[in-house]
N, C-alpha and C. Protein backbone atom coordinates (compact mmCIF):
# COMPACT_ATOMS: atom_id res chain seq x y z
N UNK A 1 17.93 -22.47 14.08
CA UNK A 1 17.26 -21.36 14.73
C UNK A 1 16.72 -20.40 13.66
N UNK A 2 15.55 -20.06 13.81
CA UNK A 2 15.03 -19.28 12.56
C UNK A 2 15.37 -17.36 12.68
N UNK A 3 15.28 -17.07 11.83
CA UNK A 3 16.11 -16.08 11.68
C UNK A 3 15.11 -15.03 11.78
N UNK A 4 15.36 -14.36 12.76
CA UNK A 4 14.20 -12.97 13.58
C UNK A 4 14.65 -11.36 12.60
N UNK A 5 13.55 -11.03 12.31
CA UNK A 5 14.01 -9.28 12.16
C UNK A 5 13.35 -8.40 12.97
N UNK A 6 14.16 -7.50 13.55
CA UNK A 6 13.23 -6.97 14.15
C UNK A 6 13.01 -5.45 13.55
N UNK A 7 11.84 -5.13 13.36
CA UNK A 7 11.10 -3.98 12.54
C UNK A 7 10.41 -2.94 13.24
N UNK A 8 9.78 -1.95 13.05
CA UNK A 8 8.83 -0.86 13.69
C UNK A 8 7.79 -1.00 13.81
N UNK A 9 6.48 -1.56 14.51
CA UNK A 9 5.37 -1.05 14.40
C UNK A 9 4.48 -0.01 13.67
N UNK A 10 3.78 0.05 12.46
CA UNK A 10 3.59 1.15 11.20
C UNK A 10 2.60 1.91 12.03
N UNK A 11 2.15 1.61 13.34
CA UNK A 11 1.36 2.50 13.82
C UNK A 11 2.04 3.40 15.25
N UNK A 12 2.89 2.40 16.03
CA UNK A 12 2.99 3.27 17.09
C UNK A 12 4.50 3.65 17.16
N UNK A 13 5.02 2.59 16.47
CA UNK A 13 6.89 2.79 16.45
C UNK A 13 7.58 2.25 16.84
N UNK A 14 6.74 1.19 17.99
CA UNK A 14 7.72 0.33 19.05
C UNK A 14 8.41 -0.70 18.34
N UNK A 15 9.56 -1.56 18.61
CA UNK A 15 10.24 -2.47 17.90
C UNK A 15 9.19 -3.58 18.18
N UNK A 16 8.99 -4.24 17.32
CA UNK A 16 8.56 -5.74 17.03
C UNK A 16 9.76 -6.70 16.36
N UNK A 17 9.41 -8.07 16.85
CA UNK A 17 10.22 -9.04 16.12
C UNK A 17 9.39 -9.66 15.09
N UNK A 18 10.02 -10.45 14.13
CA UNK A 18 8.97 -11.06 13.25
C UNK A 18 8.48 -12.15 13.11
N UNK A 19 9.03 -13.10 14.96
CA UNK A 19 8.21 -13.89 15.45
C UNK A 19 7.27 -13.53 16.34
N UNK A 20 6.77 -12.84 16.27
CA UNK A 20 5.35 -12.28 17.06
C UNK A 20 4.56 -12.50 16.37
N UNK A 21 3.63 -12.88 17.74
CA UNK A 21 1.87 -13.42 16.63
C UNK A 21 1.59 -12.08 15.80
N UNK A 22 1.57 -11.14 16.59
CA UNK A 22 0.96 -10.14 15.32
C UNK A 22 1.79 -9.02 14.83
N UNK A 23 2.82 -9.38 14.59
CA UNK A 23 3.85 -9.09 13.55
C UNK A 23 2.80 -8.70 11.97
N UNK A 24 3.02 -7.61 11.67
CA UNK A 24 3.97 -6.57 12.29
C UNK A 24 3.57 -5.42 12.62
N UNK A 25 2.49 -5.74 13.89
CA UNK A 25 1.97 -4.91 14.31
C UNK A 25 2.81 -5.39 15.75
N UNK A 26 2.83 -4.58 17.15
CA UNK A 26 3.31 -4.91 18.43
C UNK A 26 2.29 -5.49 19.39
N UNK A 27 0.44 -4.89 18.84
CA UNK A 27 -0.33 -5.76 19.68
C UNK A 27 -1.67 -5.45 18.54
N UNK A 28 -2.64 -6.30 19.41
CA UNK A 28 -3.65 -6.55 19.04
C UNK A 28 -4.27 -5.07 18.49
N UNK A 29 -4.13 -4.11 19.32
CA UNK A 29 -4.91 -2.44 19.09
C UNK A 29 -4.30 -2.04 17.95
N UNK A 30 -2.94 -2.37 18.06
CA UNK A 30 -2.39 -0.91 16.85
C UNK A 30 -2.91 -2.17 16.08
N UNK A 31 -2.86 -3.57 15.32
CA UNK A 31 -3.87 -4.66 14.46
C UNK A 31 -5.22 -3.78 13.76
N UNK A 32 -6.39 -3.35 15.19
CA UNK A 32 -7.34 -2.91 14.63
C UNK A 32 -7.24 -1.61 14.56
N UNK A 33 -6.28 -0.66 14.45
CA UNK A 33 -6.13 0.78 14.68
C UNK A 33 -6.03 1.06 13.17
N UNK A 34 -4.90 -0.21 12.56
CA UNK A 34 -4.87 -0.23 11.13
C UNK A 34 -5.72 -0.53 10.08
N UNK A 35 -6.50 -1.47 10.65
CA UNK A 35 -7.65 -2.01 10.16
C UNK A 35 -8.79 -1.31 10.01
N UNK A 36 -8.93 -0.79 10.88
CA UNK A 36 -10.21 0.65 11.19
C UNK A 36 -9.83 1.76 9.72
N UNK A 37 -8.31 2.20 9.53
CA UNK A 37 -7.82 2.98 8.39
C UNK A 37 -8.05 2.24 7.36
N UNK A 38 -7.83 1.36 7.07
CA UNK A 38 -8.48 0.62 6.10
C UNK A 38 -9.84 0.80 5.51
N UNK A 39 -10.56 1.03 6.56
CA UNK A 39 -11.92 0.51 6.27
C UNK A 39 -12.95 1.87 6.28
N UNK A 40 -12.17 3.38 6.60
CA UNK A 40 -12.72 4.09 6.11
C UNK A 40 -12.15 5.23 5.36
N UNK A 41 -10.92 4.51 4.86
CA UNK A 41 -10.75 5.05 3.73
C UNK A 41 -9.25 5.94 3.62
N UNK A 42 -8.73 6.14 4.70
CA UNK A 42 -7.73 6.58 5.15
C UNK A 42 -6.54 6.13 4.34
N UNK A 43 -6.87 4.95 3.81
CA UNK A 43 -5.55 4.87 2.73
C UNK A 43 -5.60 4.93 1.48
N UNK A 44 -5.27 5.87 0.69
CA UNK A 44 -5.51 5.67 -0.88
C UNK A 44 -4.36 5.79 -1.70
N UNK A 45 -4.82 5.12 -2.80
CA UNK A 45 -3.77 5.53 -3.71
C UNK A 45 -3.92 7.18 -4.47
N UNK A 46 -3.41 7.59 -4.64
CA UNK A 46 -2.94 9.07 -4.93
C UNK A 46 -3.63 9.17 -6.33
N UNK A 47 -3.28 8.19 -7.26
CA UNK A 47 -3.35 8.40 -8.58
C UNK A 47 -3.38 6.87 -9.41
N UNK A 48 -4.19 6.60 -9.81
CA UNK A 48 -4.30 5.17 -10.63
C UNK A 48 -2.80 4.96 -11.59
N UNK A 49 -2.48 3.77 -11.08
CA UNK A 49 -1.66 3.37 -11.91
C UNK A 49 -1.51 3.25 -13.29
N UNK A 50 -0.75 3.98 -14.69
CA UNK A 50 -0.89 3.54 -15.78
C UNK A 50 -0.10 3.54 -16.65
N UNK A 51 -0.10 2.27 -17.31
CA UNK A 51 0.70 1.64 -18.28
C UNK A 51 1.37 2.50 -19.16
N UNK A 52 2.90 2.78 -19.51
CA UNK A 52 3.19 3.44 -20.52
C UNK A 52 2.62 3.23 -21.71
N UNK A 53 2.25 2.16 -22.07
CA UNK A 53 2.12 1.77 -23.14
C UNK A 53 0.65 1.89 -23.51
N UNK A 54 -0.29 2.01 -22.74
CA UNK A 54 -1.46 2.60 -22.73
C UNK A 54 -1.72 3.83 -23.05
N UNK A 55 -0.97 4.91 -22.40
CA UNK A 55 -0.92 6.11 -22.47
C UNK A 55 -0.67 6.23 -23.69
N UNK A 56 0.53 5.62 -24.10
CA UNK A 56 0.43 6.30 -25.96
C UNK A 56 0.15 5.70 -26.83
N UNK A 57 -0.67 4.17 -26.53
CA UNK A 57 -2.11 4.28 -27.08
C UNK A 57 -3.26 5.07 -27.41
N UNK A 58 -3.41 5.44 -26.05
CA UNK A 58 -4.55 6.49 -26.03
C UNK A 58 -4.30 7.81 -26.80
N UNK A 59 -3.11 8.38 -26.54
CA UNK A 59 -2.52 9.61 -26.94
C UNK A 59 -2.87 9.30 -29.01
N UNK A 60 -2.50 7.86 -28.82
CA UNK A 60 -2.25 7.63 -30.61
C UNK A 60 -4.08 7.81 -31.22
N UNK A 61 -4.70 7.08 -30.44
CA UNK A 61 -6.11 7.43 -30.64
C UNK A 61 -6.73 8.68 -30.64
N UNK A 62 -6.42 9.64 -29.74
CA UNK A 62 -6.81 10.77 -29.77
C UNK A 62 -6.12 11.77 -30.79
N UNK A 63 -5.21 11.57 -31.14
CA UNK A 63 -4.28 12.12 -32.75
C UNK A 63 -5.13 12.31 -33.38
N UNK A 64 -5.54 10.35 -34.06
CA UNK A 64 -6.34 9.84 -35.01
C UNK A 64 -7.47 10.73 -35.13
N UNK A 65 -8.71 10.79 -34.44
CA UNK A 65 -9.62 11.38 -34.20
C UNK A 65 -9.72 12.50 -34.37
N UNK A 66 -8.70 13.71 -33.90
CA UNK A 66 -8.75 14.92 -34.14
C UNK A 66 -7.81 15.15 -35.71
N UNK A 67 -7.30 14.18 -36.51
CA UNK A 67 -6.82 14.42 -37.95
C UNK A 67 -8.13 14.22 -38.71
N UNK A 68 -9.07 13.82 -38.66
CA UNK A 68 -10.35 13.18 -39.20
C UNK A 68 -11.12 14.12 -39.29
């Protein structure tokens, strides 16, 4: 027997299982309710991700430049 979780709906709240066709959404609407946020923009990332190790790269470059 395969092993069910059951989770929240990220749009309306209702319990879903995670054998549902549209897991893990509860129906088809809250599907395109999310999809619609998607698509104009409603989700972003806050701040670009970046590499520690980039950063003090860059930091080491900009040293350089201003000792010169």
């Amino acid at each position: 027997m395969p092993r069910r979780i059951k989770l929240r709906c990220p749009i309306c709240k209702k319990a879903v299982v995670s054998s549902a066709p549209e897991f893990p959404f509860c129906s088809d609407r809250c599907r395109e309710i999310d999809l619609g946020k998607w698509a104009s923009g409603a989700y972003v990332i806050s701040s670009p991700v970046q590499d520690e190790e980039e950063v003090i790269r860059n930091n080491n470059l900009e040293s350089e430049d201003e000792s010169e």
